[in-house]
Each structure stands twice: as structure tokens, then as C-alpha cells.
PDB file of N, CA and C in Angstrom:
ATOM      1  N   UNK A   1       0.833  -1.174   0.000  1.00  0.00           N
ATOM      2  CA  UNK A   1       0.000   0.000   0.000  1.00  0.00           C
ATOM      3  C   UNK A   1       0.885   1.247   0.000  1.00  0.00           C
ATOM      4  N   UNK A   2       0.500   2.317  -0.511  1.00  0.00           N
ATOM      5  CA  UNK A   2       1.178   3.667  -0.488  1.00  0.00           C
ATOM      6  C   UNK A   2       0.578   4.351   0.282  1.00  0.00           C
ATOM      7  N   UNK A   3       0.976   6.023   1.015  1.00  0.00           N
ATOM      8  CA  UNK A   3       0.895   6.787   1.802  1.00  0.00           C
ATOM      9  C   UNK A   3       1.561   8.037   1.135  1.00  0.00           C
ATOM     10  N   UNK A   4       0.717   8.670   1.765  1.00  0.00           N
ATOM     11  CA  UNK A   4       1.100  10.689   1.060  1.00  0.00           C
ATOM     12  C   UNK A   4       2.346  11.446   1.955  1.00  0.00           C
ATOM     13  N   UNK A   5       3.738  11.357   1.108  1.00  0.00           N
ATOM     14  CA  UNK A   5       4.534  12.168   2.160  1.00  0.00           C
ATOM     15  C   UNK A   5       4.475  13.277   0.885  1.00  0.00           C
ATOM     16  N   UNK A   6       3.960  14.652   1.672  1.00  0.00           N
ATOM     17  CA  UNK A   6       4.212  15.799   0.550  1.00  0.00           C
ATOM     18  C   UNK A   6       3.102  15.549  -0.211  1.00  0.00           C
ATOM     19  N   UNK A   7       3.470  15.443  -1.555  1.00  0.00           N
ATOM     20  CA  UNK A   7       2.769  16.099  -2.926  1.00  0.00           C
ATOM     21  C   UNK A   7       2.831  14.428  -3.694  1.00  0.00           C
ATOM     22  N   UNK A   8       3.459  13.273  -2.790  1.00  0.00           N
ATOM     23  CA  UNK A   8       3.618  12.416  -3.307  1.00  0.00           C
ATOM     24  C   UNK A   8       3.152  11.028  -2.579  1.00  0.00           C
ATOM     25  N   UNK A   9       2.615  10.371  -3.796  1.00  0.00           N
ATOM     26  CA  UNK A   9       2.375   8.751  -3.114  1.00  0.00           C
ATOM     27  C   UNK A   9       3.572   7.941  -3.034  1.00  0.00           C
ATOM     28  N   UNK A  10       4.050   7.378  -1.903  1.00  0.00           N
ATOM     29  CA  UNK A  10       5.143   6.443  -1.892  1.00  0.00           C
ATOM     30  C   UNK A  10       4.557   5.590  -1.148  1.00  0.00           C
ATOM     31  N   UNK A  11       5.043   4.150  -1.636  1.00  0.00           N
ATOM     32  CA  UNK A  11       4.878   2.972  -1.133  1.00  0.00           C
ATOM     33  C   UNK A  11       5.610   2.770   0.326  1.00  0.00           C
ATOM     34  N   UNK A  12       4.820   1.974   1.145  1.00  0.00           N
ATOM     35  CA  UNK A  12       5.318   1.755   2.614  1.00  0.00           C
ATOM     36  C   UNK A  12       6.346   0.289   2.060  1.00  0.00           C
ATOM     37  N   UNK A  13       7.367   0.507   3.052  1.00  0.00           N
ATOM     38  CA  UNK A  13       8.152  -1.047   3.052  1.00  0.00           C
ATOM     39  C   UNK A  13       8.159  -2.174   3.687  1.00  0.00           C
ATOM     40  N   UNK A  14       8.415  -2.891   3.243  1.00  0.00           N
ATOM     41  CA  UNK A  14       7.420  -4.391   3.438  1.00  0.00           C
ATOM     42  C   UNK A  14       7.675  -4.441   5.118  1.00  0.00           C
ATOM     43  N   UNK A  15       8.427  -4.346   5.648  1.00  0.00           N
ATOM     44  CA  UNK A  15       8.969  -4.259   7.015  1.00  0.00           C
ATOM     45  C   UNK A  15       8.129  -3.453   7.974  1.00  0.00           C
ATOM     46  N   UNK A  16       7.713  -2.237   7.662  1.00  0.00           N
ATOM     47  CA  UNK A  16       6.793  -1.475   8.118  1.00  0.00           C
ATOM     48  C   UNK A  16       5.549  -1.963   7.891  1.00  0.00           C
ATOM     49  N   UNK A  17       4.900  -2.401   7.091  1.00  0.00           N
ATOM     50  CA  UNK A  17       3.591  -2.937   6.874  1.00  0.00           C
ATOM     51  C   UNK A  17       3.514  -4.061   7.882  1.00  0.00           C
ATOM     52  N   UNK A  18       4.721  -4.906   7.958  1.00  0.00           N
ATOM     53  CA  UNK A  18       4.551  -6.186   8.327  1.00  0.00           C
ATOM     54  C   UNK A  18       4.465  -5.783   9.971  1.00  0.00           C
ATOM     55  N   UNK A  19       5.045  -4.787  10.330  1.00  0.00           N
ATOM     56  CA  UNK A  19       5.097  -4.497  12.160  1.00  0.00           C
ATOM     57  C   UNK A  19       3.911  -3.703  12.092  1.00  0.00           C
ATOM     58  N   UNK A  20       3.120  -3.167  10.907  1.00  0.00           N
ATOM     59  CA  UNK A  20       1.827  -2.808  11.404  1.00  0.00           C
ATOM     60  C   UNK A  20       0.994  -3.574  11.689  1.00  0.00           C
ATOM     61  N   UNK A  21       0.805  -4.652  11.020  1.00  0.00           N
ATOM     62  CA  UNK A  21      -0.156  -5.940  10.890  1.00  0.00           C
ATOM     63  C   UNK A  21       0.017  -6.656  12.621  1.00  0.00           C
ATOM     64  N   UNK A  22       1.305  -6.773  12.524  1.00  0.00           N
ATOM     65  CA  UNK A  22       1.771  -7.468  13.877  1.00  0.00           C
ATOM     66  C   UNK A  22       0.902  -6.549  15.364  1.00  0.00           C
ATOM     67  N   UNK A  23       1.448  -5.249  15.293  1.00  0.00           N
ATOM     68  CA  UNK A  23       0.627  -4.691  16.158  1.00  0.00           C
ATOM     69  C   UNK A  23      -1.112  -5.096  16.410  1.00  0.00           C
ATOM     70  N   UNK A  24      -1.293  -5.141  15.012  1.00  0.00           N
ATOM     71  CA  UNK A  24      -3.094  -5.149  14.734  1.00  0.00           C
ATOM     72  C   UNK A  24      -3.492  -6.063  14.873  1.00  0.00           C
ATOM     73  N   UNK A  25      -2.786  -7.679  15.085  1.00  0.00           N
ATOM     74  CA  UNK A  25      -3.149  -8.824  14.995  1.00  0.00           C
ATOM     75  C   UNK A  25      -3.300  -9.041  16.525  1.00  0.00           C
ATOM     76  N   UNK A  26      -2.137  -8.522  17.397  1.00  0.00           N
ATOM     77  CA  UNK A  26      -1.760  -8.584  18.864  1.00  0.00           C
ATOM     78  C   UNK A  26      -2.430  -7.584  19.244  1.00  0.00           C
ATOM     79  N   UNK A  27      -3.242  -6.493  18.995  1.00  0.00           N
ATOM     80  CA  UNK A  27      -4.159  -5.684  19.292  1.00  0.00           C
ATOM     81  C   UNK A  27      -5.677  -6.391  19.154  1.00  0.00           C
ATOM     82  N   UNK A  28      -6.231  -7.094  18.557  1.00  0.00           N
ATOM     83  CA  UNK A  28      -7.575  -7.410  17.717  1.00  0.00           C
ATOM     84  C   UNK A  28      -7.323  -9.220  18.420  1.00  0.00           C
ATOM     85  N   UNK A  29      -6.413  -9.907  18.346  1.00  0.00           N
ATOM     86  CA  UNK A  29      -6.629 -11.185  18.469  1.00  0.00           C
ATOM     87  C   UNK A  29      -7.044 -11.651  17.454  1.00  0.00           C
ATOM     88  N   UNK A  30      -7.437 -11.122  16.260  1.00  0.00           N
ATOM     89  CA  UNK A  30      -6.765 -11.893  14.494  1.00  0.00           C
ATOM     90  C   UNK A  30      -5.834 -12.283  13.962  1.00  0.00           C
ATOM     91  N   UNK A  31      -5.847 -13.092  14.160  1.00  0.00           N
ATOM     92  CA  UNK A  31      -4.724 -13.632  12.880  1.00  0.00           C
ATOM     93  C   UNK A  31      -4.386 -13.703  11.946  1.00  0.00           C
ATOM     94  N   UNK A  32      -3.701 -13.487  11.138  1.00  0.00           N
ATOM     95  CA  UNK A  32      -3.590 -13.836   9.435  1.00  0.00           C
ATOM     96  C   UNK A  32      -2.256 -13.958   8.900  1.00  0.00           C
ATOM     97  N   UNK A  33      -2.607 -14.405   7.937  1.00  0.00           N
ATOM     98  CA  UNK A  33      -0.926 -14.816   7.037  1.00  0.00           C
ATOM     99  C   UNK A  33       0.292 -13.488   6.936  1.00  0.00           C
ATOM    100  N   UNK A  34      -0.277 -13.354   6.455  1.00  0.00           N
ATOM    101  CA  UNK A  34       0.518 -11.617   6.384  1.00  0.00           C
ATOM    102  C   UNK A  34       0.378 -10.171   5.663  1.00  0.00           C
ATOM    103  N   UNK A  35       0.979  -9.858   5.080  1.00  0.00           N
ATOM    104  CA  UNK A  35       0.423  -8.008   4.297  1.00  0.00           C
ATOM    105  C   UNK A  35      -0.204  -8.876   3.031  1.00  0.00           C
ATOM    106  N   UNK A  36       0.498  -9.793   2.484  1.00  0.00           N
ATOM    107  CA  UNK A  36       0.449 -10.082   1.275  1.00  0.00           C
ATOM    108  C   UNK A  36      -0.709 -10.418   1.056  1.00  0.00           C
ATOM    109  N   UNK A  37      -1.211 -11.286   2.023  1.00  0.00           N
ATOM    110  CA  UNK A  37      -2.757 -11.770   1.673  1.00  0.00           C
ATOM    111  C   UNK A  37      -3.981 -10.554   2.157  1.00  0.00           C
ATOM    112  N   UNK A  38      -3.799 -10.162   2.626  1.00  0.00           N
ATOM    113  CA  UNK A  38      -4.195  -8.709   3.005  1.00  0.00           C
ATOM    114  C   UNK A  38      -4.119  -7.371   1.724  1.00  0.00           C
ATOM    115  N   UNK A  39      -3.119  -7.645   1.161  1.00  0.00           N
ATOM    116  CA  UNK A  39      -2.980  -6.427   0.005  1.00  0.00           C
ATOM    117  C   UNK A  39      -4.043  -7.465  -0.766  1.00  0.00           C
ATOM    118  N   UNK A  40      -3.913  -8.627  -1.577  1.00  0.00           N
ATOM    119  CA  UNK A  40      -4.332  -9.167  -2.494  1.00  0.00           C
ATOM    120  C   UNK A  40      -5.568  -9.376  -2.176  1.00  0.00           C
ATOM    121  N   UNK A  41      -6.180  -9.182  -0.902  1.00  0.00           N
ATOM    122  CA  UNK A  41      -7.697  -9.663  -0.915  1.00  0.00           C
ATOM    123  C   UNK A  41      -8.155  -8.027  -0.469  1.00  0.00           C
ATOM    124  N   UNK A  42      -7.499  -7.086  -0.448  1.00  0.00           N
ATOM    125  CA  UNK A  42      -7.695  -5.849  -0.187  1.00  0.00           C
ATOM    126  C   UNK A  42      -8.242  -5.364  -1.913  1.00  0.00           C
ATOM    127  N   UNK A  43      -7.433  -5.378  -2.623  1.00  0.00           N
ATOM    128  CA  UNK A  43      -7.238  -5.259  -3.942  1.00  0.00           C
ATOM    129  C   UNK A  43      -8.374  -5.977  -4.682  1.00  0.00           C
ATOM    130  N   UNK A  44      -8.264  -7.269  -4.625  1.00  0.00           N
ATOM    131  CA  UNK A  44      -9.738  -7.983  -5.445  1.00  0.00           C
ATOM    132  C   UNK A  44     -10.698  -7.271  -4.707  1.00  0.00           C
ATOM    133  N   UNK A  45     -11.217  -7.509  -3.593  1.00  0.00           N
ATOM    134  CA  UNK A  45     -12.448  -6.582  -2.938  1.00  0.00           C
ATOM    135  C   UNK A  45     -12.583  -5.087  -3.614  1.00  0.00           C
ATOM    136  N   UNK A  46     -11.231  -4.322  -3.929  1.00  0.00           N
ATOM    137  CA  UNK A  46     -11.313  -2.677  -4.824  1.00  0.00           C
ATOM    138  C   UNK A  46     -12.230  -3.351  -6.155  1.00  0.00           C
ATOM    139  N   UNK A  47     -11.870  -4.669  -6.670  1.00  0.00           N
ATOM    140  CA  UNK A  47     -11.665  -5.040  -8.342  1.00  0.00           C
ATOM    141  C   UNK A  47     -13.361  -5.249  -8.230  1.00  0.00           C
ATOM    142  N   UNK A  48     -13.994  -6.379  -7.080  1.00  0.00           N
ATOM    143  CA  UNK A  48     -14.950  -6.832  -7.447  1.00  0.00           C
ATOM    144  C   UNK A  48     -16.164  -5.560  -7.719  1.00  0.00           C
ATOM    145  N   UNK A  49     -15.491  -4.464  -6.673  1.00  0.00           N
ATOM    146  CA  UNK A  49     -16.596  -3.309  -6.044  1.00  0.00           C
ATOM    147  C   UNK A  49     -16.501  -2.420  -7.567  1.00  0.00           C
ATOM    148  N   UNK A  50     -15.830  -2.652  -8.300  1.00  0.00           N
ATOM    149  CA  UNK A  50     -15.947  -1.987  -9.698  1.00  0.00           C
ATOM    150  C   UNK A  50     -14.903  -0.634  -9.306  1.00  0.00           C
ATOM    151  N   UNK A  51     -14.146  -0.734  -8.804  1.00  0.00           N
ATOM    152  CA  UNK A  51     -12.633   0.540  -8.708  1.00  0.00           C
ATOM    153  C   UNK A  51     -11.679   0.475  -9.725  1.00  0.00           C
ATOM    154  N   UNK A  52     -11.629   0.993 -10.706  1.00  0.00           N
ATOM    155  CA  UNK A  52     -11.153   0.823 -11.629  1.00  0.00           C
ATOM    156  C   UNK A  52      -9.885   0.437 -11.924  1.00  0.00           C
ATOM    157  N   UNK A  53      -9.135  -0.601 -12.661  1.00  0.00           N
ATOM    158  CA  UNK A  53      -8.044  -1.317 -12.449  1.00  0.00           C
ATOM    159  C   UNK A  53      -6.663  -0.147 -12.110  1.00  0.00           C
ATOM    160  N   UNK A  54      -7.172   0.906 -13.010  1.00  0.00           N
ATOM    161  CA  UNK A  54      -5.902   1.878 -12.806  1.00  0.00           C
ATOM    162  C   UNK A  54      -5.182   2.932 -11.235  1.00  0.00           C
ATOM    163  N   UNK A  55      -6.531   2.497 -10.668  1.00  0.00           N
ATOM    164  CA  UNK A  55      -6.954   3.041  -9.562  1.00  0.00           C
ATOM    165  C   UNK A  55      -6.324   2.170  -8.322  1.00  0.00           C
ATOM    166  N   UNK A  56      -6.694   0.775  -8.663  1.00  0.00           N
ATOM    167  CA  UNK A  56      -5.581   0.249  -7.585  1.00  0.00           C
ATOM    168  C   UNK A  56      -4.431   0.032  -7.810  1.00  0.00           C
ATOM    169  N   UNK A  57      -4.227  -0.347  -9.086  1.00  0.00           N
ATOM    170  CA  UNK A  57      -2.550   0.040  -9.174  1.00  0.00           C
ATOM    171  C   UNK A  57      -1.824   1.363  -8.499  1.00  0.00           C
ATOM    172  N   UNK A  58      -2.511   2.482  -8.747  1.00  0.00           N
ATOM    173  CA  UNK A  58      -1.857   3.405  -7.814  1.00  0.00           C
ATOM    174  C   UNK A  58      -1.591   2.895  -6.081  1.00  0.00           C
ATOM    175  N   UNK A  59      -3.069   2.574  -5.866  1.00  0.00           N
ATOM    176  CA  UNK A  59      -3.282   2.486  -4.612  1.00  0.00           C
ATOM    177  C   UNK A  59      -2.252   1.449  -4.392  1.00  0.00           C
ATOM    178  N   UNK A  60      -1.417   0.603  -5.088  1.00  0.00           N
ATOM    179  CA  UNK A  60      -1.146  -0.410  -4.335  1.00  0.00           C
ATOM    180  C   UNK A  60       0.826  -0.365  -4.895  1.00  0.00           C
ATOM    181  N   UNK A  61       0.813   0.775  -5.222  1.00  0.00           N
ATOM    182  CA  UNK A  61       1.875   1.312  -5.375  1.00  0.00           C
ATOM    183  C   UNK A  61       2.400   0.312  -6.577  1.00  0.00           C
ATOM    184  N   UNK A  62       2.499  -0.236  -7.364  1.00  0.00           N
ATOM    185  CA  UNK A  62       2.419  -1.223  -9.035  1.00  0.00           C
ATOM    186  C   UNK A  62       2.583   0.003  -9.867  1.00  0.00           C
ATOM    187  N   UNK A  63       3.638  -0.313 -10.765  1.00  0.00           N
ATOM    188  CA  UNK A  63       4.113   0.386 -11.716  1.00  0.00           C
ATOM    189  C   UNK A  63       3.469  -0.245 -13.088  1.00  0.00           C
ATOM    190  N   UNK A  64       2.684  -0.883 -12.992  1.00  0.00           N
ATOM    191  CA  UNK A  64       2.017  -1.602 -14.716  1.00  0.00           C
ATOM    192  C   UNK A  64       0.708  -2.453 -14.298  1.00  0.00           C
ATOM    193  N   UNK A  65      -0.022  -2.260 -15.040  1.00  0.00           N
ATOM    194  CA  UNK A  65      -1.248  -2.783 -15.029  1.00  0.00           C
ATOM    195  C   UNK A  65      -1.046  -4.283 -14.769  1.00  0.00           C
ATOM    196  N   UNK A  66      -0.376  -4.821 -15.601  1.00  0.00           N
ATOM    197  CA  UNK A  66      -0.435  -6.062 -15.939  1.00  0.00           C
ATOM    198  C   UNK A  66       0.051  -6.777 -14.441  1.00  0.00           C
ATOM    199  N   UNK A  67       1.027  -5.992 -13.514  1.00  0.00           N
ATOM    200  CA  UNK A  67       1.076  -6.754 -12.472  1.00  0.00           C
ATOM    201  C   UNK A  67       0.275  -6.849 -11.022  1.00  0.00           C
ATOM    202  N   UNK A  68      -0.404  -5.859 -11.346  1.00  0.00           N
ATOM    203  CA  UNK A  68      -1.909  -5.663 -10.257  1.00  0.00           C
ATOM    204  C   UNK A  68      -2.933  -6.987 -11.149  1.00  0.00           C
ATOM    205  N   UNK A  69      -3.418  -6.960 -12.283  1.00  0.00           N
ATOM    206  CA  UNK A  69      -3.672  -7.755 -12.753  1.00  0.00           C
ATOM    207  C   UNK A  69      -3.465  -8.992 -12.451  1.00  0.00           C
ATOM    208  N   UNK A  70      -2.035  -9.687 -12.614  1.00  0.00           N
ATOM    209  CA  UNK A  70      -1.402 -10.632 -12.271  1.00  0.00           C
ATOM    210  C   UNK A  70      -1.760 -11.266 -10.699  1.00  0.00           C
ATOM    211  N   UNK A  71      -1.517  -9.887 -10.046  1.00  0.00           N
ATOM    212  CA  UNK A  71      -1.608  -9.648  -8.224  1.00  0.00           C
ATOM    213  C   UNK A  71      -2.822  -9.998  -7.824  1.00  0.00           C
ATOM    214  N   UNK A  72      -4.142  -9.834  -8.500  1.00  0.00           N
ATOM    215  CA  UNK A  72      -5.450  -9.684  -8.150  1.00  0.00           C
ATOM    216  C   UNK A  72      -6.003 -11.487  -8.624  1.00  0.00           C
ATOM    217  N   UNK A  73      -5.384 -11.686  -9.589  1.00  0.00           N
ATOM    218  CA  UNK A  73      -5.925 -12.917 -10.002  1.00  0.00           C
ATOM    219  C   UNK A  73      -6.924 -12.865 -11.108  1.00  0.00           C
ATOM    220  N   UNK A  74      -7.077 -12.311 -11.602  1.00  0.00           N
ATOM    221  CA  UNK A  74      -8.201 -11.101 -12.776  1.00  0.00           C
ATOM    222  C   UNK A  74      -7.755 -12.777 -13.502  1.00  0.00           C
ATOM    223  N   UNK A  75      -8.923 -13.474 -13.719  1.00  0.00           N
ATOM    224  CA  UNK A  75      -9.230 -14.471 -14.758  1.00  0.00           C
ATOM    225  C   UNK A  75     -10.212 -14.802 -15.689  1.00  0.00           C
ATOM    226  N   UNK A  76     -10.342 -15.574 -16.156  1.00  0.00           N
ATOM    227  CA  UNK A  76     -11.832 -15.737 -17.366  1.00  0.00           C
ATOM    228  C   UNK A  76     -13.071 -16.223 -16.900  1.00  0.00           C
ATOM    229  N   UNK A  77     -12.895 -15.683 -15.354  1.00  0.00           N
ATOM    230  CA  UNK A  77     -14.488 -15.832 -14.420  1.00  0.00           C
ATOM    231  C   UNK A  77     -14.719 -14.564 -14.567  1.00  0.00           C
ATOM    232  N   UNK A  78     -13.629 -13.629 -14.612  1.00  0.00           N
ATOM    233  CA  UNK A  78     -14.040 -12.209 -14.258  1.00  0.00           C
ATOM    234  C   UNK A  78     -14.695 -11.709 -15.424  1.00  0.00           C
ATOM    235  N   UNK A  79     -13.969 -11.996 -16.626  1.00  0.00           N
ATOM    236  CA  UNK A  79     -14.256 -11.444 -17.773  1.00  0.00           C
ATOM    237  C   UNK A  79     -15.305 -11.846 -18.141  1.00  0.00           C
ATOM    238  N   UNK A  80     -15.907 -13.467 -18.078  1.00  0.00           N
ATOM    239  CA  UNK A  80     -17.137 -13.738 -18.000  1.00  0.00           C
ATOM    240  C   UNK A  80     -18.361 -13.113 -17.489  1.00  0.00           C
ATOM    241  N   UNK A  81     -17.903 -12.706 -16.192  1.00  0.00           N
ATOM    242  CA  UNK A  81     -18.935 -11.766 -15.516  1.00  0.00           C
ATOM    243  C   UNK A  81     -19.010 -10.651 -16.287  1.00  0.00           C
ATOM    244  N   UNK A  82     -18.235  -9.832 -16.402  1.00  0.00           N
ATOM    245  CA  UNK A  82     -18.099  -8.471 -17.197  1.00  0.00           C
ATOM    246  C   UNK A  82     -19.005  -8.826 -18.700  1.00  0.00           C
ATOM    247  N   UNK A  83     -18.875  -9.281 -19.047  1.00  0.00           N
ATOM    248  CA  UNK A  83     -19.325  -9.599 -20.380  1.00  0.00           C
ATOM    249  C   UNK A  83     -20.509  -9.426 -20.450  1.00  0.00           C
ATOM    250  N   UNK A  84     -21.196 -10.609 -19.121  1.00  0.00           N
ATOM    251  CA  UNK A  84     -22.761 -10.834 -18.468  1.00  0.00           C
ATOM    252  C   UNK A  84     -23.161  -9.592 -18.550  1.00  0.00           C
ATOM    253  N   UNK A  85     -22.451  -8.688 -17.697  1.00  0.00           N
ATOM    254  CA  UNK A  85     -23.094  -7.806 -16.885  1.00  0.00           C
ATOM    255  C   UNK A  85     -22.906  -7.063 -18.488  1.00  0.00           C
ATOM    256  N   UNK A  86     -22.406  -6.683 -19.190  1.00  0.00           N
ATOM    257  CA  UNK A  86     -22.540  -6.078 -20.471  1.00  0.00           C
ATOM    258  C   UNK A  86     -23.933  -6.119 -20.866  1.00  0.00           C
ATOM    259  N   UNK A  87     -23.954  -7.529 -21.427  1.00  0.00           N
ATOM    260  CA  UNK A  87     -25.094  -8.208 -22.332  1.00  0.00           C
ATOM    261  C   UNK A  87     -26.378  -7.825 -21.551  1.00  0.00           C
ATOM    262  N   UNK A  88     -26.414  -7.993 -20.071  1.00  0.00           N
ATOM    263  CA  UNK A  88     -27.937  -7.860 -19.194  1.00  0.00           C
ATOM    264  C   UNK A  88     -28.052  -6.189 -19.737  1.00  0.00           C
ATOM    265  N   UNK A  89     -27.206  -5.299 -19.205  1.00  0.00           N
ATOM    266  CA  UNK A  89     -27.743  -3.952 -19.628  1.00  0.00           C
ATOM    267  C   UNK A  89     -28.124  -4.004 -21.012  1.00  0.00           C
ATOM    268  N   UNK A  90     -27.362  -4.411 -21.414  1.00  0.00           N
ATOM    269  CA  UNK A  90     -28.021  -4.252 -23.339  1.00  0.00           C
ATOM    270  C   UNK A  90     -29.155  -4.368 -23.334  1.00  0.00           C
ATOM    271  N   UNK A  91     -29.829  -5.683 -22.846  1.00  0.00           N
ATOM    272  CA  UNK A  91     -31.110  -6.528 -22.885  1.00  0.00           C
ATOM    273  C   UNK A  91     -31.966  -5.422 -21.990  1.00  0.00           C
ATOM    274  N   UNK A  92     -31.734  -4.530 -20.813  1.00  0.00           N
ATOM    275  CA  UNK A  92     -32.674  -3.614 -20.502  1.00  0.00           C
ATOM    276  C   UNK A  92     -32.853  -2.784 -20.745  1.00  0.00           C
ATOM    277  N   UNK A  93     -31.741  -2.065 -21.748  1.00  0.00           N
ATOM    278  CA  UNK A  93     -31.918  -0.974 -22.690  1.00  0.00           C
ATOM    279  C   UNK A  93     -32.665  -1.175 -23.418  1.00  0.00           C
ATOM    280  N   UNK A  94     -32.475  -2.259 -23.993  1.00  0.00           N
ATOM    281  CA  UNK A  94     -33.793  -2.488 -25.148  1.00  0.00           C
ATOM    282  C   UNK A  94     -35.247  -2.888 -24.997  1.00  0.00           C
ATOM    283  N   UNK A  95     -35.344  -3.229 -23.504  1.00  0.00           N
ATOM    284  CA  UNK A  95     -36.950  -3.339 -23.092  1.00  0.00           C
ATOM    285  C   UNK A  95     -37.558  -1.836 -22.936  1.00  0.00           C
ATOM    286  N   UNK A  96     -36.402  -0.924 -22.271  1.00  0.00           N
ATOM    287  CA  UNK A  96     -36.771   0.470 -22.379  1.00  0.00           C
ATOM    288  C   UNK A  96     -37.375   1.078 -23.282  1.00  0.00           C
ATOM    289  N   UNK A  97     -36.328   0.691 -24.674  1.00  0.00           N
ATOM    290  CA  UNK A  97     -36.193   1.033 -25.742  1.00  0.00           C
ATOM    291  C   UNK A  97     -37.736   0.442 -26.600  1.00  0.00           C
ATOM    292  N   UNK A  98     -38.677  -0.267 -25.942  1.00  0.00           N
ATOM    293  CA  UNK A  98     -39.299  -1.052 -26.829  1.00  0.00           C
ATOM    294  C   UNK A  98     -40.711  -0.363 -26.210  1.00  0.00           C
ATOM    295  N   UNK A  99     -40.742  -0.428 -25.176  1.00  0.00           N
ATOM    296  CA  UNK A  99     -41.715   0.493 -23.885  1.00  0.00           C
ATOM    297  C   UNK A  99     -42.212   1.973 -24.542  1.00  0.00           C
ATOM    298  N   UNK A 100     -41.161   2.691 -24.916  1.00  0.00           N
ATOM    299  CA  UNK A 100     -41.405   4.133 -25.097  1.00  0.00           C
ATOM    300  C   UNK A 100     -41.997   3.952 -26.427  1.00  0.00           C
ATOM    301  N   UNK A 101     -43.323   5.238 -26.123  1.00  0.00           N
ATOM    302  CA  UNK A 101     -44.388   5.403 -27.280  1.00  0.00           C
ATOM    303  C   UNK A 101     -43.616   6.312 -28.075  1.00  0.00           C
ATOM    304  N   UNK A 102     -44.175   6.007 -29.603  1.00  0.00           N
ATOM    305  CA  UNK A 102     -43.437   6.833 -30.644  1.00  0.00           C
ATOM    306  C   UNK A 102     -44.147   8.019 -30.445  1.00  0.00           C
ATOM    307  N   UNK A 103     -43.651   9.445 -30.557  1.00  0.00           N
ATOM    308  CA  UNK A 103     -44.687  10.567 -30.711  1.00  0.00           C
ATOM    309  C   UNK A 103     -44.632  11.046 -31.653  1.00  0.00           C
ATOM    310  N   UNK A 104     -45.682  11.697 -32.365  1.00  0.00           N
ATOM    311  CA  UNK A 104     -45.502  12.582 -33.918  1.00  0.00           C
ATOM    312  C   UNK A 104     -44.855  13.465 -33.771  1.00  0.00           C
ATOM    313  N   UNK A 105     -43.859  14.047 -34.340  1.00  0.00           N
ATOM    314  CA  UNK A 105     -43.156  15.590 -34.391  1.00  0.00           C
ATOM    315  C   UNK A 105     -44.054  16.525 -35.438  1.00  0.00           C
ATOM    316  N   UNK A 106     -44.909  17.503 -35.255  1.00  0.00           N
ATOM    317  CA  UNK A 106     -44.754  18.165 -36.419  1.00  0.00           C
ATOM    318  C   UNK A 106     -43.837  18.958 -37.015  1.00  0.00           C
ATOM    319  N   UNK A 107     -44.504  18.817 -38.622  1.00  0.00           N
ATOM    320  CA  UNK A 107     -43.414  18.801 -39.691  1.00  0.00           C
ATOM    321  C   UNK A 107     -42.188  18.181 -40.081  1.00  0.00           C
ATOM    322  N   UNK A 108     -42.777  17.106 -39.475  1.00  0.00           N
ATOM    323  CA  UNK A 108     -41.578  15.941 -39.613  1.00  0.00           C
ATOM    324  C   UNK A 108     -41.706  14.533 -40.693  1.00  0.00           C
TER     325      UNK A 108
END
């Protein structure tokens, strides 16, 4: 994850993340694996909620799409869905589209 020093986003280091978690785990009585599974299920949760891919790459301090991508697990379930969710709006645009009465214009 990144943080604002100044005018700029810089990424925290893995060392620091990892003694934050530690605090929070020994604070809370949660457990978990570590930042990593935490960034990556932080990140899909941005992906599923519709945050746009370019958007967590910043957030997650990634210099290229392709490795937030990579990071997130973005597979041909996702794209499947996306597709769905394409095709359903189409299909209610066009019930809209079928609903509305024609009106005469004059001089038309």
C-alpha cells in the first residue's frame, strides 16, 4: 500500500507494513498470514466493487497494469462476468427502448 509524504504517493516497506499488521493482529486477536494476503484480498475486494483497475494500481503502489492484474488474479471468471453484466444492460436498454411510445413531431 502507499501513503502521502508531501505532494507524493510512496509505497510503505514491506517491514513497516509487516510491524503494522503485527501490532493489529496482537491488538484485535486476528490472525492472518501476512500483508500479502491482506494487500491481495484488499485489492480484489477494490476489483470486485468496480474501482477501476488503474486506480488500484496506484493504490497499491504497481508500476504496470499487468502486475496488479497478475496480483489480483483477474481471470476468465471475471471477464465472464463483465461480459454478463454487459449483455444484461443491453437486454434492458432495449426493453426500455421497446416500452417508449413513438410521438408525432410536427413537420416531420
Amino acid at each position: 500500500m502507499v501513503y502521502l509524504e508531501g505532494e507524493s504517493l510512496v509505497p510503505y516497506k514491506r517491514t513497516a507494513v509487516d510491524d503494522m499488521l503485527k501490532s493489529v493482529m496482537e491488538e484485535s486477536g486476528v490472525h492472518f498470514k501476512g500483508n500479502h494476503t491482506l494487500r491481495r484480498t484488499g485489492g480484489r475486494l477494490m476489483w470486485q466493487q468496480g474501482v477501476p483497475i488503474e486506480t488500484i494500481t496506484s493504490i497499491m503502489g504497481h508500476e504496470d497494469i499487468r502486475t496488479t492484474m497478475r496480483y489480483l488474479g483477474i481471470n476468465l471468471g471475471d471477464q465472464a462476468q463483465a461480459i454478463r453484466a454487459v449483455a444484461e444492460a443491453r437486454c434492458q436498454m432495449q426493453k426500455v427502448a421497446q416500452n417508449v411510445p413513438l410521438v408525432a413531431v410536427p413537420g416531420v
